[in-house]
Protein backbone atom coordinates (compact mmCIF):
# COMPACT_ATOMS: atom_id res chain seq x y z
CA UNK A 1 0.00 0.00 0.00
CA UNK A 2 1.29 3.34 -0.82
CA UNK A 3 0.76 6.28 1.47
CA UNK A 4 -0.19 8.91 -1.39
CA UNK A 5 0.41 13.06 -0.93
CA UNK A 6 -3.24 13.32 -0.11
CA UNK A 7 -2.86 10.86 2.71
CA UNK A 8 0.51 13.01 4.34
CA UNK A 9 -1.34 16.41 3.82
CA UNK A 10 -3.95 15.13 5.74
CA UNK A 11 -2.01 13.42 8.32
CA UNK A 12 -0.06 16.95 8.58
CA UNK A 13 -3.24 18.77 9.28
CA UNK A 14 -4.70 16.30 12.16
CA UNK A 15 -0.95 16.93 13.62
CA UNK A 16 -1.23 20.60 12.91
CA UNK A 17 -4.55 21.01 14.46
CA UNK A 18 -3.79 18.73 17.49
CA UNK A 19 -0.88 20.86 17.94
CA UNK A 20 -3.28 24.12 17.87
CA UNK A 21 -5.14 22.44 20.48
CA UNK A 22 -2.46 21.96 22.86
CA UNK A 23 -2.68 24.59 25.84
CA UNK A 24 0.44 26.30 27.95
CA UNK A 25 0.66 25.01 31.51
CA UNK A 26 -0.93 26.67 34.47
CA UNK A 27 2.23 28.17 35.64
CA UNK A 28 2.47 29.87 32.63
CA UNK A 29 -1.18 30.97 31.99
CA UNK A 30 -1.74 32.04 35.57
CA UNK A 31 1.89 34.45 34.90
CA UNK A 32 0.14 35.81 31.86
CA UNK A 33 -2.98 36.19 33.18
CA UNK A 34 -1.47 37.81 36.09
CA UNK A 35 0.69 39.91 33.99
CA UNK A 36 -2.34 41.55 31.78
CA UNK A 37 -3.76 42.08 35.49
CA UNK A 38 -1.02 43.91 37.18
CA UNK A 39 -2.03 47.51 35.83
CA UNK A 40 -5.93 47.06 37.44
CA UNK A 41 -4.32 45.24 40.65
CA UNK A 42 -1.66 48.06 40.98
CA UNK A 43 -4.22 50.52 40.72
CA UNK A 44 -6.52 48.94 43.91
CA UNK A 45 -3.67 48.23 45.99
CA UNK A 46 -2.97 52.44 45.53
CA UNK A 47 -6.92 53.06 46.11
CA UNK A 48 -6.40 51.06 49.79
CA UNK A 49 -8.15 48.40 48.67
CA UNK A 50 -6.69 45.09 50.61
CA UNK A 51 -4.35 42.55 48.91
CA UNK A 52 -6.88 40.20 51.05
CA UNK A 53 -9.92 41.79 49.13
CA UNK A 54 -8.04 41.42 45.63
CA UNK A 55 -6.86 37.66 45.77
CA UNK A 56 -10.77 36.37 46.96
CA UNK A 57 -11.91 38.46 43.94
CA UNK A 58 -9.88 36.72 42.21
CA UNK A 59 -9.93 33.41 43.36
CA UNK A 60 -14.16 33.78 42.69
CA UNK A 61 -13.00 34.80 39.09
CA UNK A 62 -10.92 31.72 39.15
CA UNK A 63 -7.25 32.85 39.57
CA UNK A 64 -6.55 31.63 42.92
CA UNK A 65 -3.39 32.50 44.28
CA UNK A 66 -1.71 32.23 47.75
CA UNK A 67 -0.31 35.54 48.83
CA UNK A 68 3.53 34.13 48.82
CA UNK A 69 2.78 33.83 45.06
CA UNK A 70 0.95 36.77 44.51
CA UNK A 71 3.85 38.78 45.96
CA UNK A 72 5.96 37.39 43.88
CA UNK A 73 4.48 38.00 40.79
CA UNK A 74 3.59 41.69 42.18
CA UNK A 75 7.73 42.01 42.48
CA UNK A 76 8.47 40.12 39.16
CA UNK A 77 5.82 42.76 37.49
CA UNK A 78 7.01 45.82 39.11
CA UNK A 79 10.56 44.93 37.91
CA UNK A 80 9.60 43.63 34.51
CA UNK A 81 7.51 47.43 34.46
CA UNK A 82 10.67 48.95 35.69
CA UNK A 83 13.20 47.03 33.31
CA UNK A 84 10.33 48.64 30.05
CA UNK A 85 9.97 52.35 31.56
CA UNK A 86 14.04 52.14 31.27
CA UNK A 87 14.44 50.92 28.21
CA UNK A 88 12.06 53.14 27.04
CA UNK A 89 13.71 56.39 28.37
CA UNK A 90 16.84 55.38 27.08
CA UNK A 91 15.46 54.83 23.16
CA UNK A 92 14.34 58.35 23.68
């Protein structure tokens, strides 16, 4: 039996849309997420809203996080925010 071109191409799209369907690991999505959030989260921590307040909202919005971690990523976004605002005045 001879596997013709028709039978690779679609072989190659079943691979190619399995591949599409894979999804980035929790670490990762909950750092993005996380990261798209920082601006908002930055802005209620200023407005005296509590840290406590901020991770139940969003642990009920599913993006639970225990404050260790949630410190962490507010230090890893400050400095990636601080590492871009430099950058940024030194291309000007």
């Amino acid at each position: 039996m001879s596997v013709t071109n028709h039978d690779v191409q679609a072989q190659a799209a079943d691979i190619t849309a399995a591949l599409r369907g894979l999804q980035p690991d929790k670490k990762h999505r909950t750092n993005q997420l996380f990261s798209l959030l920082y601006p908002v989260i930055k802005e209620m921590l200023e407005q005296n809203i509590t840290q406590k307040a901020i991770l139940e909202k969003l642990a009920e919005m599913g993006l639970k996080l225990h404050p260790t971690r949630f410190k962490e990523l507010m230090a890893s976004e400050a400095k990636a925010c601080a590492v871009d605002a430099s950058a940024e005045e030194g291309a000007a």
